[in-house]
PDB file of N, CA and C in Angstrom:
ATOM      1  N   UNK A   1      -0.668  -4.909   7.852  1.00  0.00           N
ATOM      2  CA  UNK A   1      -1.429  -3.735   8.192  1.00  0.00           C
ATOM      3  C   UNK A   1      -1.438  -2.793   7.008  1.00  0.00           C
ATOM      4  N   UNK A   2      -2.166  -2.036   7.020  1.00  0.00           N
ATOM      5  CA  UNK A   2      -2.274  -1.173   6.210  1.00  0.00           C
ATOM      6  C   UNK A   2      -1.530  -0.221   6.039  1.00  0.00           C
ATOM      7  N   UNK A   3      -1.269   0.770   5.013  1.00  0.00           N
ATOM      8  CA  UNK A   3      -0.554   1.931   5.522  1.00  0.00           C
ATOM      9  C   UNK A   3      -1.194   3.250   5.799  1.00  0.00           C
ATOM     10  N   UNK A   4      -0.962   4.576   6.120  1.00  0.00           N
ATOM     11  CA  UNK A   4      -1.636   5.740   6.027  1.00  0.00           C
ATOM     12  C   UNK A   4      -1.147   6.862   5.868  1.00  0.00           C
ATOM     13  N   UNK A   5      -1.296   7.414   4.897  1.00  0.00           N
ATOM     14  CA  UNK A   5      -0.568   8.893   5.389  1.00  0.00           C
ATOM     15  C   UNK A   5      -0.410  10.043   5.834  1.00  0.00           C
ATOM     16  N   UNK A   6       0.720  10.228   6.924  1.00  0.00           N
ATOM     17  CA  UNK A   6       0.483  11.256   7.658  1.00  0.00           C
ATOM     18  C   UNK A   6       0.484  12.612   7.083  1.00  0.00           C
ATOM     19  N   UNK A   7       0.194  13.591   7.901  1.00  0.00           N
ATOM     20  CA  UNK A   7       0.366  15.274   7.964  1.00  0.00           C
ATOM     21  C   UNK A   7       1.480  15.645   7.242  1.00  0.00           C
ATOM     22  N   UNK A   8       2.129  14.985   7.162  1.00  0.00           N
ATOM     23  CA  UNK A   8       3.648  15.475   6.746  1.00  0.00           C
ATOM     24  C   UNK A   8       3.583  15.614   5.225  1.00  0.00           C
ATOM     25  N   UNK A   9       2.311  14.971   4.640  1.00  0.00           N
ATOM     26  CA  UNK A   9       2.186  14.722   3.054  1.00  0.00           C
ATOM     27  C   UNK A   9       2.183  16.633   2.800  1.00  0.00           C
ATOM     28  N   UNK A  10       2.706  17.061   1.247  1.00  0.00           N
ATOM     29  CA  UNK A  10       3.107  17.599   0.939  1.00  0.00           C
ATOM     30  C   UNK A  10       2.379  18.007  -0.594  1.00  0.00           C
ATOM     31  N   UNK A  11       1.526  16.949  -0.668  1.00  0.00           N
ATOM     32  CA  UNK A  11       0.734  16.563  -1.892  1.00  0.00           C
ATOM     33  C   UNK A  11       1.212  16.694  -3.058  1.00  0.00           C
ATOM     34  N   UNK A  12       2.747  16.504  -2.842  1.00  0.00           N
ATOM     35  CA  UNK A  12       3.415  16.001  -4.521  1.00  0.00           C
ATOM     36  C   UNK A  12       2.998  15.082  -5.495  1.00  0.00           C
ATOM     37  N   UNK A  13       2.069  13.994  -5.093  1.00  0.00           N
ATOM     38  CA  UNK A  13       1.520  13.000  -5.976  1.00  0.00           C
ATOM     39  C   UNK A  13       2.746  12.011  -6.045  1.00  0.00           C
ATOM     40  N   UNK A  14       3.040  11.955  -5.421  1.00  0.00           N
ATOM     41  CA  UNK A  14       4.938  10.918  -5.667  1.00  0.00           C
ATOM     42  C   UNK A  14       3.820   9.549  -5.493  1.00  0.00           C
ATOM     43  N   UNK A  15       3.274   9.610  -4.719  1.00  0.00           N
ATOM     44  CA  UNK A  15       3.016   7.772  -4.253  1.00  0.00           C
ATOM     45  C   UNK A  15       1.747   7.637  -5.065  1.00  0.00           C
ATOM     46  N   UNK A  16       0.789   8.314  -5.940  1.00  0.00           N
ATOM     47  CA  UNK A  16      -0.109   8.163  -6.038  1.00  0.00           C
ATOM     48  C   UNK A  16      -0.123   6.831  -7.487  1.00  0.00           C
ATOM     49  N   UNK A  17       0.873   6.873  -7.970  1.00  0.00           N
ATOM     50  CA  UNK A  17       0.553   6.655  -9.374  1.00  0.00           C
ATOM     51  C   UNK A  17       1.118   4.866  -8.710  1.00  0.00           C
ATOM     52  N   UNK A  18       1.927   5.180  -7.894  1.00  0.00           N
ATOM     53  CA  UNK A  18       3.270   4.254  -7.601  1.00  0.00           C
ATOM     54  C   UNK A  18       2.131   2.943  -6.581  1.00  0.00           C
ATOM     55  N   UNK A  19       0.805   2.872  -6.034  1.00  0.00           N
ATOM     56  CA  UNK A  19       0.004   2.201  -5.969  1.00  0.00           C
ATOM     57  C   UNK A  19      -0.494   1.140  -6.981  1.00  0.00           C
ATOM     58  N   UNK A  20       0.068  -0.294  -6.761  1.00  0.00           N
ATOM     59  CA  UNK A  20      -0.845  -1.220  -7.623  1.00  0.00           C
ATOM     60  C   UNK A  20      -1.795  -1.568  -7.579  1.00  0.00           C
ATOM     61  N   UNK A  21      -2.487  -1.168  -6.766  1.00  0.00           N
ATOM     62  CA  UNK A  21      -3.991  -1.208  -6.043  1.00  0.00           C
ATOM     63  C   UNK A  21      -5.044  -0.279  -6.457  1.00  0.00           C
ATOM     64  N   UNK A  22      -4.488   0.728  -6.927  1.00  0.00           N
ATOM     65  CA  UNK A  22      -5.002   1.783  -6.804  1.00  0.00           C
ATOM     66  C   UNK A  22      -5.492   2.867  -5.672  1.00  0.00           C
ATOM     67  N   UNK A  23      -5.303   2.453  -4.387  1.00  0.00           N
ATOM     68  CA  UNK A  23      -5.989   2.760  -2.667  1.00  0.00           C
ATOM     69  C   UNK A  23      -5.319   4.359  -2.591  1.00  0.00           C
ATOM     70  N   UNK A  24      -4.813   5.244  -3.515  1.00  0.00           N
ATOM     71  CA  UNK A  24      -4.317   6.494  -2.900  1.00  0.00           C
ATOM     72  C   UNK A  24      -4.771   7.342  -3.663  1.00  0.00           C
ATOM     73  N   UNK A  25      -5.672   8.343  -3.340  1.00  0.00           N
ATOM     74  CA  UNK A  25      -6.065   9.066  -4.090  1.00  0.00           C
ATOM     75  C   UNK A  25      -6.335  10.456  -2.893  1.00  0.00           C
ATOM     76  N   UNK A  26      -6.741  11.520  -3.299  1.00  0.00           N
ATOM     77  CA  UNK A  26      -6.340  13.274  -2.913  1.00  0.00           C
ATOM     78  C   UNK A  26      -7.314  13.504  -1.744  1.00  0.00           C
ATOM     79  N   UNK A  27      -7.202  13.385  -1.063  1.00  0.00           N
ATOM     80  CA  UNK A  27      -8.122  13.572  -0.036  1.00  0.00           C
ATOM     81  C   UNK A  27      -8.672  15.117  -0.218  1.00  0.00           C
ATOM     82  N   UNK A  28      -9.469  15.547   1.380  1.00  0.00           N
ATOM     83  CA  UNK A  28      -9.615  16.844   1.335  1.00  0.00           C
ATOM     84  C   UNK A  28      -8.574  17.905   1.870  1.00  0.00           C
ATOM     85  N   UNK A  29      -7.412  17.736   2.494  1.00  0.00           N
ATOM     86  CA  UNK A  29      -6.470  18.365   2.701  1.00  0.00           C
ATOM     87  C   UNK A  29      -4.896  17.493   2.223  1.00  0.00           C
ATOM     88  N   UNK A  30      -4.567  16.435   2.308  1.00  0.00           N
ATOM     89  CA  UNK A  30      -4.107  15.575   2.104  1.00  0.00           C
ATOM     90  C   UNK A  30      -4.177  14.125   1.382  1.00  0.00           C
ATOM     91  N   UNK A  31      -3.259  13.646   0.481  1.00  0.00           N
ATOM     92  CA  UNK A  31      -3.408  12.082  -0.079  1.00  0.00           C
ATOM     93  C   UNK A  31      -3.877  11.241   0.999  1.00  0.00           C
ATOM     94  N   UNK A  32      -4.546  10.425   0.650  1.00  0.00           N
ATOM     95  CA  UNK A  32      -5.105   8.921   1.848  1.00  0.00           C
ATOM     96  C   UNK A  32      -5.198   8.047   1.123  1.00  0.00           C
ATOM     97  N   UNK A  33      -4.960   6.577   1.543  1.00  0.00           N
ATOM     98  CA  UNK A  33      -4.921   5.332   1.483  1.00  0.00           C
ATOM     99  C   UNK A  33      -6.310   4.642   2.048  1.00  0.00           C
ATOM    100  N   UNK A  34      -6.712   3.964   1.122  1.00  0.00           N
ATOM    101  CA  UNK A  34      -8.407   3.810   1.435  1.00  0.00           C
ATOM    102  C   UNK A  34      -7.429   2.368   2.107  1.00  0.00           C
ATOM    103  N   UNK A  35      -7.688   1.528   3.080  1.00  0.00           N
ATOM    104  CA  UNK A  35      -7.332   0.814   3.868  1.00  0.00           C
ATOM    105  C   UNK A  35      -7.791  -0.788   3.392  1.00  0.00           C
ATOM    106  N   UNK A  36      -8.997  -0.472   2.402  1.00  0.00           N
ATOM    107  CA  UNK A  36      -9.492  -1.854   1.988  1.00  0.00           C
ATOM    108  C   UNK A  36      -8.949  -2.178   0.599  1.00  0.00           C
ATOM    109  N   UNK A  37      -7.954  -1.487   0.069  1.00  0.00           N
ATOM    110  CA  UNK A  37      -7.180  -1.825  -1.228  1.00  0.00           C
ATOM    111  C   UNK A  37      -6.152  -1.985  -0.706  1.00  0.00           C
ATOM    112  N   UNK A  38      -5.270  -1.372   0.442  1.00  0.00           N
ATOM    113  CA  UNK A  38      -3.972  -1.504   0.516  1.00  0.00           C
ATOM    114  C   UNK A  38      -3.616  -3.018   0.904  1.00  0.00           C
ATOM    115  N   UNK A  39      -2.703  -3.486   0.512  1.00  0.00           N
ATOM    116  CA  UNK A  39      -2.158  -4.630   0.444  1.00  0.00           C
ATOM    117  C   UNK A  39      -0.337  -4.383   1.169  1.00  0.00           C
ATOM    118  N   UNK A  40      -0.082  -3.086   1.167  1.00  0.00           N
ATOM    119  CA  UNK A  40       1.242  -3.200   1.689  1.00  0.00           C
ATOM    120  C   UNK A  40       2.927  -3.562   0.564  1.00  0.00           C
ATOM    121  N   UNK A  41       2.099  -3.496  -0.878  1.00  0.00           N
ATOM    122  CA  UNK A  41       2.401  -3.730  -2.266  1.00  0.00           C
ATOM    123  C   UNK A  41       2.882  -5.845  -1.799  1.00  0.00           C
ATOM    124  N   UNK A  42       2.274  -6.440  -0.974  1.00  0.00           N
ATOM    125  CA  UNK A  42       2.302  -7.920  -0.553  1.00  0.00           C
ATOM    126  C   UNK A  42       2.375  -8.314  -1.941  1.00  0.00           C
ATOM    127  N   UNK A  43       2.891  -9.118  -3.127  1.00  0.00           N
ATOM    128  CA  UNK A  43       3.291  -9.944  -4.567  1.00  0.00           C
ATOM    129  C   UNK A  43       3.535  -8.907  -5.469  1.00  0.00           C
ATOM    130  N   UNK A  44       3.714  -7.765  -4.833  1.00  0.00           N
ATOM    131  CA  UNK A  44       4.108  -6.503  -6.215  1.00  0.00           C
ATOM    132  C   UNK A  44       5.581  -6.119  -5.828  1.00  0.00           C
ATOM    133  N   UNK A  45       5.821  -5.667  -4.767  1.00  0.00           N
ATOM    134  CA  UNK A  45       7.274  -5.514  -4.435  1.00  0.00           C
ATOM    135  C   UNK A  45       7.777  -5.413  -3.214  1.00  0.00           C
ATOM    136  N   UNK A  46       9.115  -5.066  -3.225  1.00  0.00           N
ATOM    137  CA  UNK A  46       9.473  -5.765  -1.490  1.00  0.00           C
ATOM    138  C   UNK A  46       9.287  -5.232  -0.279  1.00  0.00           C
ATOM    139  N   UNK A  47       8.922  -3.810  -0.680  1.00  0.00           N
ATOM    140  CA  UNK A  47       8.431  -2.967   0.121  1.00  0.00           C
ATOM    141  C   UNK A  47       7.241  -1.818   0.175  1.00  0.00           C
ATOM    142  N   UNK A  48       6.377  -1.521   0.394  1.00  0.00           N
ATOM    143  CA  UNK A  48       5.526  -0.689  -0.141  1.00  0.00           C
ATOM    144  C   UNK A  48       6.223   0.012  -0.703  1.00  0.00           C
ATOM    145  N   UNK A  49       5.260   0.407  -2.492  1.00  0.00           N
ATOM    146  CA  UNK A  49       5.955   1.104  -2.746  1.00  0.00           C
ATOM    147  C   UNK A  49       5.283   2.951  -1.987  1.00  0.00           C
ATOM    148  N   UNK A  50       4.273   3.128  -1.884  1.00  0.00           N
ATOM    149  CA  UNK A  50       4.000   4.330  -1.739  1.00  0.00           C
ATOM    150  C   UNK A  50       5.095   4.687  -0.833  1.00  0.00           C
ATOM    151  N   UNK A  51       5.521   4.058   0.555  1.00  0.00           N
ATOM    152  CA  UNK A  51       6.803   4.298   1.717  1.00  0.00           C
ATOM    153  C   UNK A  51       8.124   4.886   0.680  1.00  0.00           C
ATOM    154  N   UNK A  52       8.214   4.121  -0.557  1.00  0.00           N
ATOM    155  CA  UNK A  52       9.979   4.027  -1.291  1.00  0.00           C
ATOM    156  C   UNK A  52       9.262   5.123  -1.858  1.00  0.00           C
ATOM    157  N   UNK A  53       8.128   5.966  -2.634  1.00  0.00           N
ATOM    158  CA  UNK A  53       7.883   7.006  -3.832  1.00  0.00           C
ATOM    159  C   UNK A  53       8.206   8.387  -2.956  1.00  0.00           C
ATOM    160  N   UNK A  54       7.430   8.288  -1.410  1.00  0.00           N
ATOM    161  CA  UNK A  54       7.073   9.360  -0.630  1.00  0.00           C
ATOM    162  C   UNK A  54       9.193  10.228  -0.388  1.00  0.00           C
ATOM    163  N   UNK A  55       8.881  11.730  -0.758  1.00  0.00           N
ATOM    164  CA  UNK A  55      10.066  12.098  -0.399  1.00  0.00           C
ATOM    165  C   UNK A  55      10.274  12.937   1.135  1.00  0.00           C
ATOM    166  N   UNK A  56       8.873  12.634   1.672  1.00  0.00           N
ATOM    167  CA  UNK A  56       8.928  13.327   2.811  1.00  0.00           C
ATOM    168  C   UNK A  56       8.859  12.241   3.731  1.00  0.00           C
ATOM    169  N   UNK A  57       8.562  11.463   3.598  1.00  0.00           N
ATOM    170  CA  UNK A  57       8.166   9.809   4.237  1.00  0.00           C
ATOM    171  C   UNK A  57       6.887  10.231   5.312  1.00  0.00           C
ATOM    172  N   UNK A  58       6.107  10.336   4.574  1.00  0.00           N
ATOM    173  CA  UNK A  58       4.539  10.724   4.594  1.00  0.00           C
ATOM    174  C   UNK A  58       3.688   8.925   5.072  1.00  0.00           C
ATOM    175  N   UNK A  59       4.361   7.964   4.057  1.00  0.00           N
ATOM    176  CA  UNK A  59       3.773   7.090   4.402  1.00  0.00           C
ATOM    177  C   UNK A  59       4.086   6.030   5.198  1.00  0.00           C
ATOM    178  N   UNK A  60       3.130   6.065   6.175  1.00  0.00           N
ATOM    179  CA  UNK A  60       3.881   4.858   7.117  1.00  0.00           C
ATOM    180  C   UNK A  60       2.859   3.970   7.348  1.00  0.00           C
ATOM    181  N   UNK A  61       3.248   2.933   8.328  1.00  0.00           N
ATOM    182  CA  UNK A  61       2.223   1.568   8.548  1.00  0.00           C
ATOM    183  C   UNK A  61       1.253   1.969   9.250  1.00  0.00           C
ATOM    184  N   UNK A  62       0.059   1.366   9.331  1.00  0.00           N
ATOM    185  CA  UNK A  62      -0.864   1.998  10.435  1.00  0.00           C
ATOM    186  C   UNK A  62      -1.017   1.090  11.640  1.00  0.00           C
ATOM    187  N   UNK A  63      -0.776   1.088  12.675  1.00  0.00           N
ATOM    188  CA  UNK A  63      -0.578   0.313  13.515  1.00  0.00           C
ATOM    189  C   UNK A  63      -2.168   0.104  13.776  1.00  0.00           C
ATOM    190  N   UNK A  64      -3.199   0.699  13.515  1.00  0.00           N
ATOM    191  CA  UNK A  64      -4.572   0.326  14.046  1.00  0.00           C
ATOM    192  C   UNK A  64      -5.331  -0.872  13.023  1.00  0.00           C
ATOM    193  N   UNK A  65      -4.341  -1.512  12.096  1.00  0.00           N
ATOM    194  CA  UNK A  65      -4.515  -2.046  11.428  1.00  0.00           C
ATOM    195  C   UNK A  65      -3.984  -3.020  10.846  1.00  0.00           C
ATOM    196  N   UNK A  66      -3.629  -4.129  11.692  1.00  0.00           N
ATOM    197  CA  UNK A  66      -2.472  -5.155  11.731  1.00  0.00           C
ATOM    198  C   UNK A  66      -3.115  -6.682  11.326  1.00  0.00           C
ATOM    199  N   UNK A  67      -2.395  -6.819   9.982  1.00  0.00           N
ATOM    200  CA  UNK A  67      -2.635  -7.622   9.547  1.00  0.00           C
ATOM    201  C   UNK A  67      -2.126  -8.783   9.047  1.00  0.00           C
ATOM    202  N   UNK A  68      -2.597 -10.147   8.445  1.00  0.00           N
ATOM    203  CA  UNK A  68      -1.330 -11.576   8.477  1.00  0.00           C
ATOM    204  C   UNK A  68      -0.888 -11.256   7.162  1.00  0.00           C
ATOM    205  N   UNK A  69       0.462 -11.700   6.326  1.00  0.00           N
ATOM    206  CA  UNK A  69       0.852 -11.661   5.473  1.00  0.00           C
ATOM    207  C   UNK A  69      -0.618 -12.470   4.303  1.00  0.00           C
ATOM    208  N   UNK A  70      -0.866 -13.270   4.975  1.00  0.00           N
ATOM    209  CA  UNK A  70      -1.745 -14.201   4.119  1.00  0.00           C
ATOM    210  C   UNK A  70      -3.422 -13.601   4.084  1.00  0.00           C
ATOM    211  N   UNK A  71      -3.454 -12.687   4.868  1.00  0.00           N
ATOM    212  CA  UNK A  71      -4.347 -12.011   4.764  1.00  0.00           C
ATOM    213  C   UNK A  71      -4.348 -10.950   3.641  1.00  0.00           C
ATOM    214  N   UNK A  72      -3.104 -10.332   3.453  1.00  0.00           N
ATOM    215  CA  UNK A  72      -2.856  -9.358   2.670  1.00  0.00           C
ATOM    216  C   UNK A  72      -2.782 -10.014   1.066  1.00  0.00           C
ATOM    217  N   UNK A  73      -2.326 -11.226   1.250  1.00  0.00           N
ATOM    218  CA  UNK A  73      -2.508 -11.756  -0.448  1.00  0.00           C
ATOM    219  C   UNK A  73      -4.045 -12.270  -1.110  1.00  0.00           C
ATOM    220  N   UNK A  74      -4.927 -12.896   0.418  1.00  0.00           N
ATOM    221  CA  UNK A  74      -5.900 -12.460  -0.222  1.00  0.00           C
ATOM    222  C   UNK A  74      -6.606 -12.082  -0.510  1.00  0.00           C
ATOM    223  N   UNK A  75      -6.662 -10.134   0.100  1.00  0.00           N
ATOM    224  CA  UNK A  75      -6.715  -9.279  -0.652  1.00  0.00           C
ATOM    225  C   UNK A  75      -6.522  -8.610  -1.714  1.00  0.00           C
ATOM    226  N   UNK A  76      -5.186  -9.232  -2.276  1.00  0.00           N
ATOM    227  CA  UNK A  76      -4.671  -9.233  -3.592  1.00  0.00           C
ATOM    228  C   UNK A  76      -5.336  -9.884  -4.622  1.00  0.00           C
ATOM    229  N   UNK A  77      -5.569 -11.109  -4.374  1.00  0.00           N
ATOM    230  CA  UNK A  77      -5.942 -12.027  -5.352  1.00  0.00           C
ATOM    231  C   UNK A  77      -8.062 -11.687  -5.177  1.00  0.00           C
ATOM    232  N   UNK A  78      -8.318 -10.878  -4.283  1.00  0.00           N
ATOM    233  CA  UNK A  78      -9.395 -10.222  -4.492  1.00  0.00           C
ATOM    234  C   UNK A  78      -9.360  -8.991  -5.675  1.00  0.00           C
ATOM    235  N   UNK A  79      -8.219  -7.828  -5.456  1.00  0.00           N
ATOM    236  CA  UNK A  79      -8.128  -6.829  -6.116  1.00  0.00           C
ATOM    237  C   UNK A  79      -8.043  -7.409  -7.312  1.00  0.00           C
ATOM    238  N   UNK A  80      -7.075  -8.383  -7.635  1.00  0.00           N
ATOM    239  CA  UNK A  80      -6.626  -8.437  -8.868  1.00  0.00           C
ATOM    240  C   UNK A  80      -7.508 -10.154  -9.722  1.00  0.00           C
ATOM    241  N   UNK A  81      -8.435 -10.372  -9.749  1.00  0.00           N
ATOM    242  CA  UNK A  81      -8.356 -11.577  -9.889  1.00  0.00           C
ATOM    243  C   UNK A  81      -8.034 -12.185 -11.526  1.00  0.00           C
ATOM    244  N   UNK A  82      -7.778 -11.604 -11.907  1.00  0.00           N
ATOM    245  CA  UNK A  82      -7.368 -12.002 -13.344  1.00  0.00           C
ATOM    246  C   UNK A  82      -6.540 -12.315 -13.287  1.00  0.00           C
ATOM    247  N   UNK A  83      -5.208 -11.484 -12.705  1.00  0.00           N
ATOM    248  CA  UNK A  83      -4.078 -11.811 -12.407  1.00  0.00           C
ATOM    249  C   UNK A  83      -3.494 -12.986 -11.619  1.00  0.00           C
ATOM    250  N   UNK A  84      -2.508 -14.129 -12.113  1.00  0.00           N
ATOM    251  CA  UNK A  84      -2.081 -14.705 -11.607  1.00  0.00           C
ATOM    252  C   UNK A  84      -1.045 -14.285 -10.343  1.00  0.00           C
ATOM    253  N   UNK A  85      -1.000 -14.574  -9.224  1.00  0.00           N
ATOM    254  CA  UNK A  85      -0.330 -14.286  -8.116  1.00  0.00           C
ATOM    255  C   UNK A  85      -0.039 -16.141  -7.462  1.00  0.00           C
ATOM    256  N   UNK A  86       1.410 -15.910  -7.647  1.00  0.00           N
ATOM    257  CA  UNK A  86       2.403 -16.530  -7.479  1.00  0.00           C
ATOM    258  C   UNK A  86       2.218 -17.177  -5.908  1.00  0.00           C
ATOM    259  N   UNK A  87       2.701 -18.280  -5.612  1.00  0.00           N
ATOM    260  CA  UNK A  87       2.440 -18.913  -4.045  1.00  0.00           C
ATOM    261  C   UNK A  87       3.744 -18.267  -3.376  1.00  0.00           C
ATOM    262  N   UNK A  88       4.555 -18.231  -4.009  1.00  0.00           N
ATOM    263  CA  UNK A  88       6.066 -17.309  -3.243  1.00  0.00           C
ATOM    264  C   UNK A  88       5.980 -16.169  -4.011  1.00  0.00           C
ATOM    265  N   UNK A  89       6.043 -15.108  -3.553  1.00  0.00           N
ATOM    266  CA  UNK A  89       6.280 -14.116  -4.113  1.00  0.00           C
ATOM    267  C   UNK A  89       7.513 -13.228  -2.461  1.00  0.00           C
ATOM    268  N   UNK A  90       8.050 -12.262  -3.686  1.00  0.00           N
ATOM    269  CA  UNK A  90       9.110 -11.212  -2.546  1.00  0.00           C
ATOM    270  C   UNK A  90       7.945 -10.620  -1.804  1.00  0.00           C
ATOM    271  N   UNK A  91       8.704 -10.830  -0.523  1.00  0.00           N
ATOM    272  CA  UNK A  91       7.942  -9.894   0.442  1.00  0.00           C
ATOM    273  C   UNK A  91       8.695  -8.940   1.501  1.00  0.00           C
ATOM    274  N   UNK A  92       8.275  -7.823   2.273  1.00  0.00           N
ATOM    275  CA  UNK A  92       9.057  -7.018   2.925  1.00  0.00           C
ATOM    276  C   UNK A  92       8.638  -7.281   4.421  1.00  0.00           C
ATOM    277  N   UNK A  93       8.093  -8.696   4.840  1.00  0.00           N
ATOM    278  CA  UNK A  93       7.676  -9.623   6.102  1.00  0.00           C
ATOM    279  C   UNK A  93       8.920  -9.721   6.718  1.00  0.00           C
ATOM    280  N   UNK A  94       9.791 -10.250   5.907  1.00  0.00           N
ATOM    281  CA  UNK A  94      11.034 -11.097   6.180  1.00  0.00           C
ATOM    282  C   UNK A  94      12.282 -10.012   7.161  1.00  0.00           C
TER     283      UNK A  94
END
C-alpha cells in the first residue's frame, strides 16, 4: 500500500529528500505522497524511509490502498528502469 501523510506533518521537509521515488513533495497546507510513485521504499530499504525520516511520525500506510509486494516492485522497475533491481531484495513485508 501506499503511504500518506497525515495532519500531524509539521512541514520540516525530513522525508522529502529521504524519497527514492521522488512521490513527496509540499502540498497546499501539508507534504503529500503522490500514491503512484510510492513504492513503500520496496528494493531501496527495509522500511519506508519517509516513516524512519518523519520526527513526528506524520507518515503512515494508507490503508485505502493495499497493495502485493510484487506489485510494488513493479512499480519500481517502472520508476526506475535503468536501474537494475535485484530478484531478492530487503524488504519490510517480512
Amino acid at each position: 500500500m501506499a503511504y500518506k501523510i497525515t495532519d500531524a506533518c509539521t512541514n520540516c521537509t525530513a522525508c522529502e529528500p529521504e524519497c527514492p521515488n521522488g512521490a513527496i513533495s509540499q502540498g497546499p497546507d501539508i507534504f503529500v505522497i503522490d500514491p503512484s510513485k510510492c513504492t513503500e521504499c520496496v528494493a531501496f530499504n527495509e522500511k519506508p524511509a519517509c516513516e524512519t525520516a518523519c520526527p513526528v511520525e506524520a507518515c503512515v500506510p494508507d490503508g485505502a490502498r493495499v497493495e502485493t509486494e510484487a506489485q510494488l516492485l513493479d512499480r519500481v522497475k517502472k520508476l526506475h528502469p535503468a536501474k537494475a533491481i535485484a530478484a531478492t531484495f530487503p524488504s519490510h513485508f517480512k
